[in-house]
Protein backbone atom coordinates (compact mmCIF):
# COMPACT_ATOMS: atom_id res chain seq x y z
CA UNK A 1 -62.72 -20.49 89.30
CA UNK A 2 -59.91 -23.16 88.65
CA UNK A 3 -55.83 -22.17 89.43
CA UNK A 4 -55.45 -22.07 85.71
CA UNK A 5 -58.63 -19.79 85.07
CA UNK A 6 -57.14 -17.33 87.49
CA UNK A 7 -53.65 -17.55 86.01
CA UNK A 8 -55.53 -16.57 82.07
CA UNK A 9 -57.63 -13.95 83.46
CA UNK A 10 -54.63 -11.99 85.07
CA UNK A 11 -52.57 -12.81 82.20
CA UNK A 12 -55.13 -11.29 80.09
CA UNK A 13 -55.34 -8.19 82.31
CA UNK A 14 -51.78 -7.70 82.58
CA UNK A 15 -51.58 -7.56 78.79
CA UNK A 16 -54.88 -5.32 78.54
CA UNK A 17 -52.91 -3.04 81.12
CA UNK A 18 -49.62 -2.87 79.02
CA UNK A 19 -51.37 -2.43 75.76
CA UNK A 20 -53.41 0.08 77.13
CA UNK A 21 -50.52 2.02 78.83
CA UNK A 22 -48.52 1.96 75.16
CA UNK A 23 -51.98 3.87 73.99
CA UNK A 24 -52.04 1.23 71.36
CA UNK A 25 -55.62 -0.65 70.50
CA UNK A 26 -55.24 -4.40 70.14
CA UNK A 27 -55.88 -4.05 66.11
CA UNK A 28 -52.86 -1.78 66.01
CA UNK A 29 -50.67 -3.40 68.12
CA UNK A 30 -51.39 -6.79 65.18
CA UNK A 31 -51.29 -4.54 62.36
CA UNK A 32 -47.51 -2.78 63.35
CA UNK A 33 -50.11 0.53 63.26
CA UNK A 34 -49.49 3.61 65.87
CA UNK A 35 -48.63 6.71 66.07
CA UNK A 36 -44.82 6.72 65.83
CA UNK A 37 -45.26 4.39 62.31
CA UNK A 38 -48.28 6.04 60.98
CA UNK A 39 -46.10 9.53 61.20
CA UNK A 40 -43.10 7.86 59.63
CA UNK A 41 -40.88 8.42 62.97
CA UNK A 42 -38.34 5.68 63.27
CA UNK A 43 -38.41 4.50 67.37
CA UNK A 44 -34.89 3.56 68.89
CA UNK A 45 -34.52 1.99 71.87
CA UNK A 46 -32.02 0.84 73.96
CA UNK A 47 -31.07 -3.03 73.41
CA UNK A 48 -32.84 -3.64 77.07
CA UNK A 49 -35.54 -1.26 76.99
CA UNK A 50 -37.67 -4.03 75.43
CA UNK A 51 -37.31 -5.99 78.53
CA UNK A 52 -39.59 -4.40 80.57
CA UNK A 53 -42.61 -5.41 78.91
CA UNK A 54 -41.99 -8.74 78.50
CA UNK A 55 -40.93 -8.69 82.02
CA UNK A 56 -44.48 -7.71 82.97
CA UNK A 57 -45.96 -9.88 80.71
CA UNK A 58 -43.89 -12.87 81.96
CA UNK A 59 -44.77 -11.83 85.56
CA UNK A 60 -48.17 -11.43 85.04
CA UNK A 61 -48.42 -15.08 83.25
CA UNK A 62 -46.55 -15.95 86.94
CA UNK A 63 -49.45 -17.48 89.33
CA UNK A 64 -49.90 -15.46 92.67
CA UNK A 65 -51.76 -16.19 95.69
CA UNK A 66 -55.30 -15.19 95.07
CA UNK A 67 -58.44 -15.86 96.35
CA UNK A 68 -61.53 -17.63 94.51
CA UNK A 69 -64.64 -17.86 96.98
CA UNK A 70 -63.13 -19.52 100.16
CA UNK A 71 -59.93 -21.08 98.73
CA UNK A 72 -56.45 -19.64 98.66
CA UNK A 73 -54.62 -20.45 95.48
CA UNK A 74 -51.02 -20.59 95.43
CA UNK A 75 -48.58 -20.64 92.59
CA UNK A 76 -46.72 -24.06 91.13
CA UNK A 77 -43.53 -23.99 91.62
CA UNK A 78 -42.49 -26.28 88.73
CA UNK A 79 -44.90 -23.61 86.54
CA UNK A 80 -43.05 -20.33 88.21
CA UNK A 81 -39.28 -22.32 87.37
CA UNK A 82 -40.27 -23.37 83.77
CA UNK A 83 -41.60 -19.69 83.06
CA UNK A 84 -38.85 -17.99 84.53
CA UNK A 85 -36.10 -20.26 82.72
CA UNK A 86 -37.83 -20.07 79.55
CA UNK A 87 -37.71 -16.30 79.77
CA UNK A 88 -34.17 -16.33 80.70
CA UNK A 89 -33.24 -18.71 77.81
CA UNK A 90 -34.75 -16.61 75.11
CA UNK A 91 -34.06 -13.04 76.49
CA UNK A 92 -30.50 -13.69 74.26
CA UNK A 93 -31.51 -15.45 71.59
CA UNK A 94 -34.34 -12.77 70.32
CA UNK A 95 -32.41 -9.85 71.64
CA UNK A 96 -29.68 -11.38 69.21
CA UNK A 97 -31.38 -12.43 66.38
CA UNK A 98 -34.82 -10.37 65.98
CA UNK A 99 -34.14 -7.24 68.01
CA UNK A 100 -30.33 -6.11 67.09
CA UNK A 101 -31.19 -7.17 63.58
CA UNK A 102 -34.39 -5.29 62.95
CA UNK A 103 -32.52 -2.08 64.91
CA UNK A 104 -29.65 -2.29 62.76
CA UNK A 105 -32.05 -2.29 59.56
CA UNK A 106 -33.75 0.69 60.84
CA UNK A 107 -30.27 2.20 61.49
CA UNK A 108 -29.08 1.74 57.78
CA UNK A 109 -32.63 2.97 56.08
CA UNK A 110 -32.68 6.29 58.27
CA UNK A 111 -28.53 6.61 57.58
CA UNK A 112 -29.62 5.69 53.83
CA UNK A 113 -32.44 8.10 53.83
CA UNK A 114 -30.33 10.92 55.58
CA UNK A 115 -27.46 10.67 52.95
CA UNK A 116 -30.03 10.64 49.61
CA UNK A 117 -31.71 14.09 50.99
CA UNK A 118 -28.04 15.57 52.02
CA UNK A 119 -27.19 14.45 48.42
CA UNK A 120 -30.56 15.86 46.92
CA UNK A 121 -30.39 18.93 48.87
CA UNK A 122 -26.34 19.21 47.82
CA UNK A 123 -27.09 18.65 44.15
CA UNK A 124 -30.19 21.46 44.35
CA UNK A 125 -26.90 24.05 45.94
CA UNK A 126 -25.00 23.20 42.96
CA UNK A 127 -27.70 23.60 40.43
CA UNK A 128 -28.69 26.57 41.55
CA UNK A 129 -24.89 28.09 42.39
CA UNK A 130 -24.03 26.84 38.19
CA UNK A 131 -27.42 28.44 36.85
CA UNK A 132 -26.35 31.67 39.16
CA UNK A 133 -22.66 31.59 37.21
CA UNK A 134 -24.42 30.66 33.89
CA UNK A 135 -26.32 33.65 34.23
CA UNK A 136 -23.54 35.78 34.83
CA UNK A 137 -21.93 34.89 31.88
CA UNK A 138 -24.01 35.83 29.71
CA UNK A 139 -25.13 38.93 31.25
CA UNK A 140 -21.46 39.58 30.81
CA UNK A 141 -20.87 38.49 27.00
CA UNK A 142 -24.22 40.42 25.86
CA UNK A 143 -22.40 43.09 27.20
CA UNK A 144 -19.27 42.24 25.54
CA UNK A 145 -21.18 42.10 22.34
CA UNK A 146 -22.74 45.19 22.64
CA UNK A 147 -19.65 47.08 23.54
CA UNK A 148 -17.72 45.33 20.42
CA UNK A 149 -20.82 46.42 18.32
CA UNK A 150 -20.62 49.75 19.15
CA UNK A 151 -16.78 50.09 18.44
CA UNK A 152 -17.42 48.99 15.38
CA UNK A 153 -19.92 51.37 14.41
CA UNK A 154 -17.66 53.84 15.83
CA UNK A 155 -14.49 52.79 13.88
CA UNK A 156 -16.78 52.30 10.93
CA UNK A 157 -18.35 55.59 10.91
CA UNK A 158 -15.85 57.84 9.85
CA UNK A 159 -14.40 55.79 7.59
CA UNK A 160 -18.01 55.55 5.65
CA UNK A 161 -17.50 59.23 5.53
CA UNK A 162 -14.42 59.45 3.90
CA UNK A 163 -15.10 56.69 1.35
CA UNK A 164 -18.39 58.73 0.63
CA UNK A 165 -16.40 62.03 0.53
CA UNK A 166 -13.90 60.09 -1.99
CA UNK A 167 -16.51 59.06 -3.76
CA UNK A 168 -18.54 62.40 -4.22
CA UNK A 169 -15.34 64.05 -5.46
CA UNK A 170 -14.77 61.61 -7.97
CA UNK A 171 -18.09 62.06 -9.46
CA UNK A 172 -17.36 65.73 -9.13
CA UNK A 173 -14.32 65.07 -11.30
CA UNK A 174 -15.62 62.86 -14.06
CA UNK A 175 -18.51 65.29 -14.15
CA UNK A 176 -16.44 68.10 -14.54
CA UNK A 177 -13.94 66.68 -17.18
CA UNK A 178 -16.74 65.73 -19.25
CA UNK A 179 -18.66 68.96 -19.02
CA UNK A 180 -14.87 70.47 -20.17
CA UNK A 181 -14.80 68.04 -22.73
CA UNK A 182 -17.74 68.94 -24.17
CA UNK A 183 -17.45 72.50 -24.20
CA UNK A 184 -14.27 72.31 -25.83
CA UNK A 185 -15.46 70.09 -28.59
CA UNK A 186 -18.97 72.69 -28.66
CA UNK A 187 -16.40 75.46 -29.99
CA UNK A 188 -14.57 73.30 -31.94
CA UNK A 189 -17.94 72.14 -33.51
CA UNK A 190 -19.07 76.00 -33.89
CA UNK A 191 -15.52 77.11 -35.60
CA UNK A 192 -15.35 74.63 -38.25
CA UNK A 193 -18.89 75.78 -39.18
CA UNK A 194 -18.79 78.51 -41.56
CA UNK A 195 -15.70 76.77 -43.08
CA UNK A 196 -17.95 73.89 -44.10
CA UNK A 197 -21.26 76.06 -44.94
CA UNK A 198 -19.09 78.44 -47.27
CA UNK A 199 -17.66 74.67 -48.52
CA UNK A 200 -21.33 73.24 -48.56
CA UNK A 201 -22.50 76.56 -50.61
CA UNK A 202 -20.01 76.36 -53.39
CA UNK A 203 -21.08 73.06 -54.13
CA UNK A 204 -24.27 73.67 -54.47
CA UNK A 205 -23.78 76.32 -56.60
CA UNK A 206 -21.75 74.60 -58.77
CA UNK A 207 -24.34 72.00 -59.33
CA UNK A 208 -27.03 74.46 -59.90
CA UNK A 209 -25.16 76.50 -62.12
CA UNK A 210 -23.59 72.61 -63.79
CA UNK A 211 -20.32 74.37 -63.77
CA UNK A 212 -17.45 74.94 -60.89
CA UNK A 213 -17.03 77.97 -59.36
């Protein structure tokens, strides 16, 4: 086994060990898949909790002392320095422009998320506190209306009665006066009768006999 074999095979392992310590799989670890995302759970973490896996990743990608048959391998120096200052150059540059971005954006979507439910939820209150006083209101003008119905019934009832009363007596009247009217014109009718039949006789008499009487 050569000094670089060695360095790819614990490099390999080290990221096989962190991988498997996240309980990720490879696959989901690619795909952005796990359990946090696939239950819609939005992970915060500190701005240097990230470190510490790259630290162990960039320490396992450091060559050790190890042994391969009979030969001890030791690390490059010039390998260990250009590892460690590469790490050390970019720990600022993607904590600034990857990782602070990508936090804030979760930031905003779960505050943007959190105010549209608080202003579903709020809207449901008031739709349900106006259909409550809706309600109310006309629970209390059916009852309105049926109160003003019945005082009008009320008011109206007696005075159907006395127009019917009114009524009835002038019928009474006019059925009365008539009746009078026509008894009095009855004896009238029944007086002037044997006037006119003692009348009626003499003229027929008269004509019988072709000579007045």
């Amino acid at each position: 086994m050569t000094r670089w074999g060695s360095v790819r095979a614990r490099e390999a392992s080290a990221r096989r060990r962190v991988i498997v310590g996240s309980g990720l799989s490879s696959a989901s670890v690619v795909r952005g898949e796990g359990p946090a995302i696939q239950e819609g759970i939005t992970v915060r973490s500190e701005p240097g909790s990230w470190l510490l896996p790259i630290a162990i990743v960039a320490g396992a990608a450091i060559p050790v002392p190890a042994l391969a048959s009979e030969l001890n391998l030791y690390p490059d120096v010039t390998t260990v320095a250009t590892n460690i200052a590469l790490f050390l150059l970019l720990i600022y540059p993607v904590n600034r422009l990857l990782v602070q971005p990508l936090l804030q954006v979760l930031d905003e979507r779960e505050a943007r998320t959190a105010g549209a439910l608080a202003q579903v939820e709020q809207l449901g209150e008031e739709a349900r506190a106006a259909r409550t006083a809706i309600e109310a209101r006309l629970v209390e003008a059916r009852a309105a209306a049926q109160a003003r119905r019945n005082a009008i019934l009320s008011d109206g009832e007696p005075r159907e009665r006395a127009l019917l009363e009114a009524a009835r007596a002038d019928a009474n009247g006019i059925v009365e006066s008539v009746r009078q009217s026509v008894q009095v014109e009855l004896a009238e009718a029944r007086g002037a009768l044997p006037a006119d039949a003692r009348v009626l006789a003499r003229e027929a008499a008269a004509r019988i006999l072709g000579r007045a009487l």
